[in-house]
Protein backbone atom coordinates (compact mmCIF):
# COMPACT_ATOMS: atom_id res chain seq x y z
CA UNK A 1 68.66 17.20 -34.40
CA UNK A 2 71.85 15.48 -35.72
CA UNK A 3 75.37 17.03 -36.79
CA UNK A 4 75.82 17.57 -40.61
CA UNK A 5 78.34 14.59 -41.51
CA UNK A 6 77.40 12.55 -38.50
CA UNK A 7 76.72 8.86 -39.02
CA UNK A 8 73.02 9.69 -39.18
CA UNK A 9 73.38 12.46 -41.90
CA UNK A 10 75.09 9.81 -43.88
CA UNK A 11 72.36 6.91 -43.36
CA UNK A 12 69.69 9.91 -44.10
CA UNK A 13 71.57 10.80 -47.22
CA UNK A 14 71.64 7.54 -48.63
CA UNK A 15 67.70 6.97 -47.80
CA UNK A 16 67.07 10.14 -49.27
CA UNK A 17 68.92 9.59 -52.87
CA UNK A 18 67.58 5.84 -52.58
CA UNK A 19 64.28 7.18 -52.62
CA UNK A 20 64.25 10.44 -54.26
CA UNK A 21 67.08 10.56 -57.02
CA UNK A 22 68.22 7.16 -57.89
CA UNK A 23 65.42 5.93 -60.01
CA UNK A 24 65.65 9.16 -61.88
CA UNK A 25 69.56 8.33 -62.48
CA UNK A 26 71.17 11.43 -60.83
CA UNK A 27 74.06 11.27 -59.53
CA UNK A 28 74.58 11.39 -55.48
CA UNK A 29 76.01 15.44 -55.64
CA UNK A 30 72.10 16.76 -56.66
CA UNK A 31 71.25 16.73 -52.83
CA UNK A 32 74.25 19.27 -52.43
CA UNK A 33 72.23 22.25 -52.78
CA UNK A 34 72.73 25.77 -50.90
CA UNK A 35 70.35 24.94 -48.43
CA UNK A 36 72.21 21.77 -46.69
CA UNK A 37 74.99 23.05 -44.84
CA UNK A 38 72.56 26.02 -43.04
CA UNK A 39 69.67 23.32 -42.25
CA UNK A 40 68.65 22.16 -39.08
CA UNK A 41 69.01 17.82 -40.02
CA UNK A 42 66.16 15.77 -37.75
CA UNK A 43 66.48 11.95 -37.83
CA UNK A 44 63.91 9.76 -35.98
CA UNK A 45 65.99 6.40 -35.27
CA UNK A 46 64.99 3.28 -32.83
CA UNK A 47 67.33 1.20 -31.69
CA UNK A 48 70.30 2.73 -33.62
CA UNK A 49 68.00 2.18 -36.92
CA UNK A 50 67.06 5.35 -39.23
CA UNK A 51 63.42 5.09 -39.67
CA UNK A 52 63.17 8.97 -41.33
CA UNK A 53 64.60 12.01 -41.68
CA UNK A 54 63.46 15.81 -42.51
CA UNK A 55 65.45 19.22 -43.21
CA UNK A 56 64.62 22.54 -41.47
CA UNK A 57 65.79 25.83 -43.08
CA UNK A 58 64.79 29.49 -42.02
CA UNK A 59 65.02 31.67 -45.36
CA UNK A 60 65.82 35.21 -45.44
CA UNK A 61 62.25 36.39 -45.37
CA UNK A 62 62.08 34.41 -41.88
CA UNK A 63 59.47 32.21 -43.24
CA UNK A 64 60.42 28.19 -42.72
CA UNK A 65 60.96 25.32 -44.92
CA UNK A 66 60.54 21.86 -45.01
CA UNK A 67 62.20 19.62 -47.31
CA UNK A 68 63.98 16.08 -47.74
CA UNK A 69 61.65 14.67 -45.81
CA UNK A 70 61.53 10.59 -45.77
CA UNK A 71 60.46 7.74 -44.40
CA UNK A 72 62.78 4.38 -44.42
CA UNK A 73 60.23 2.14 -46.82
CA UNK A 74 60.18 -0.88 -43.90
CA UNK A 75 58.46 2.34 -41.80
CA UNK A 76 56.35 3.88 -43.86
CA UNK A 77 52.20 3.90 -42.50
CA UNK A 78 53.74 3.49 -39.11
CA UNK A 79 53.40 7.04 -38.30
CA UNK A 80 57.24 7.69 -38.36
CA UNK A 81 56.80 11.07 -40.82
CA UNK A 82 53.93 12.37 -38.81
CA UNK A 83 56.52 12.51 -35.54
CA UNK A 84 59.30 14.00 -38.17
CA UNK A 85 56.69 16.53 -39.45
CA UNK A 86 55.48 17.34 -35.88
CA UNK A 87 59.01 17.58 -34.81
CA UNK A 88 59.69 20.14 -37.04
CA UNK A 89 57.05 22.59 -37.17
CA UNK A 90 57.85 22.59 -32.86
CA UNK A 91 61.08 23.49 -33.83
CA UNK A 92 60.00 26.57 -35.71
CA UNK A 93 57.74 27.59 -32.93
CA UNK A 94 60.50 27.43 -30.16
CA UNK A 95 62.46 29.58 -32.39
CA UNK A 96 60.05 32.37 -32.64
CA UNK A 97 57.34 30.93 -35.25
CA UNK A 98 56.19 32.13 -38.61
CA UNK A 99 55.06 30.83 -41.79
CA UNK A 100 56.47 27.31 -43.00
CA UNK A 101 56.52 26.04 -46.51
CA UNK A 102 57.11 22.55 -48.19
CA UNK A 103 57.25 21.63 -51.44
CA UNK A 104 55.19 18.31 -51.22
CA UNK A 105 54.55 15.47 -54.27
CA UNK A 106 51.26 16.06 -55.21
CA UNK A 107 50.35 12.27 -54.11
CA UNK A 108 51.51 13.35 -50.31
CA UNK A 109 49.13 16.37 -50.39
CA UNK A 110 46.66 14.83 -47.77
CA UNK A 111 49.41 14.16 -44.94
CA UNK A 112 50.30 17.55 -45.02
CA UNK A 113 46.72 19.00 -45.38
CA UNK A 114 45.65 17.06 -42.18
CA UNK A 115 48.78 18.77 -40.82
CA UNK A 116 47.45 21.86 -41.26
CA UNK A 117 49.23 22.74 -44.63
CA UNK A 118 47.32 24.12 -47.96
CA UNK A 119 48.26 24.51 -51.67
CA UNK A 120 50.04 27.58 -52.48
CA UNK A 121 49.63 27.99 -56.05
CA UNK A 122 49.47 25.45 -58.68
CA UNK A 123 51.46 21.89 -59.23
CA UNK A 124 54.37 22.19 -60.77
CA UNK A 125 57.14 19.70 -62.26
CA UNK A 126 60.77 19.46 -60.25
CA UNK A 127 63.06 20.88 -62.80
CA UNK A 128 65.29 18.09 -61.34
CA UNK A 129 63.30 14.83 -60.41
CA UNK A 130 60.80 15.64 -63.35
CA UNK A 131 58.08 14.52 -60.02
CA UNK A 132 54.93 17.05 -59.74
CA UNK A 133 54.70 18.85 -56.49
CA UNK A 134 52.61 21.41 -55.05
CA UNK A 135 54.00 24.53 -52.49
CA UNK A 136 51.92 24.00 -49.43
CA UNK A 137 52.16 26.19 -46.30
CA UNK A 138 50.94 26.85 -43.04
CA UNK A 139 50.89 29.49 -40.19
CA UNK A 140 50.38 33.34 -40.19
C-alpha cells in the first residue's frame, strides 16, 4: 500500500487522469471524490517505475470496493492488473472478508469474470466519463 500524497499517489494520479479523464476533457479535481482520502492506495512498481495502481474502500455496509484501477499502457497484457486485482481482494480477506464490488467498463468484463466477479445489474453510462460500465461483484 502507499501513503496518500506520496510520490507514488502522485505518479498513480497522473496515470489515472491520463487514462481515464483526459480524453473526456475534465479537469484533474474529478478524481477528488469522497472516497480518496479513506482508501487503501496499492501501486505495483519495478524498479522505481509505476506499472499500475488500484483503490480499496470498505463502505458503510462493510461490503468492499474496487475502483481506479490501471495499468501503465507500456504494461498492459503483462499481467500487471491481475497482481493489482489479486492484491486487493487479499487485502479484504485479511481484514475480515465480505462482499467486493467494482464498477468495471463493460469491455473489461472478462478479466474480472475470470476473477471470480459477475454482473450486478445492467450497464450503465458514467454520469461523468459518459464510458458504459457494469457493477460486478464477488464473495458472500
Amino acid at each position: 500500500m502507499i501513503d496518500l500524497g506520496g510520490t507514488l499517489w502522485k505518479q498513480a494520479r497522473e496515470l489515472r487522469y491520463q487514462l481515464f479523464f483526459a480524453d473526456h476533457g475534465l479537469p484533474e479535481s474529478v478524481m477528488d471524490d469522497e472516497r480518496e482520502a479513506s482508501a487503501w492506495h496499492l501501486a505495483a512498481v519495478r524498479d522505481g517505475d509505476l506499472l499500475g495502481y488500484g483503490r480499496l474502500n470498505q463502505l458503510p455496509d462493510g461490503s468492499w470496493l474496487i475502483s481506479q484501477m490501471v495499468v501503465a499502457p507500456a504494461c498492459q497484457g503483462q499481467g500487471v492488473g491481475r497482481l493489482i486485482l489479486r492484491e486487493l481482494i487479499d487485502a479484504t480477506v485479511r481484514a475480515g472478508g465480505g462482499v467486493i464490488r467494482l464498477n468495471a467498463r463493460c469491455h473489461a468484463t472478462a478479466f474480472y469474470r475470470n476473477e471470480g466477479f459477475l454482473p450486478v445489474g445492467e450497464p450503465f453510462v458514467s454520469a461523468i466519463t459518459g464510458v458504459e460500465h457494469v457493477e460486478m461483484a464477488r464473495g458472500s
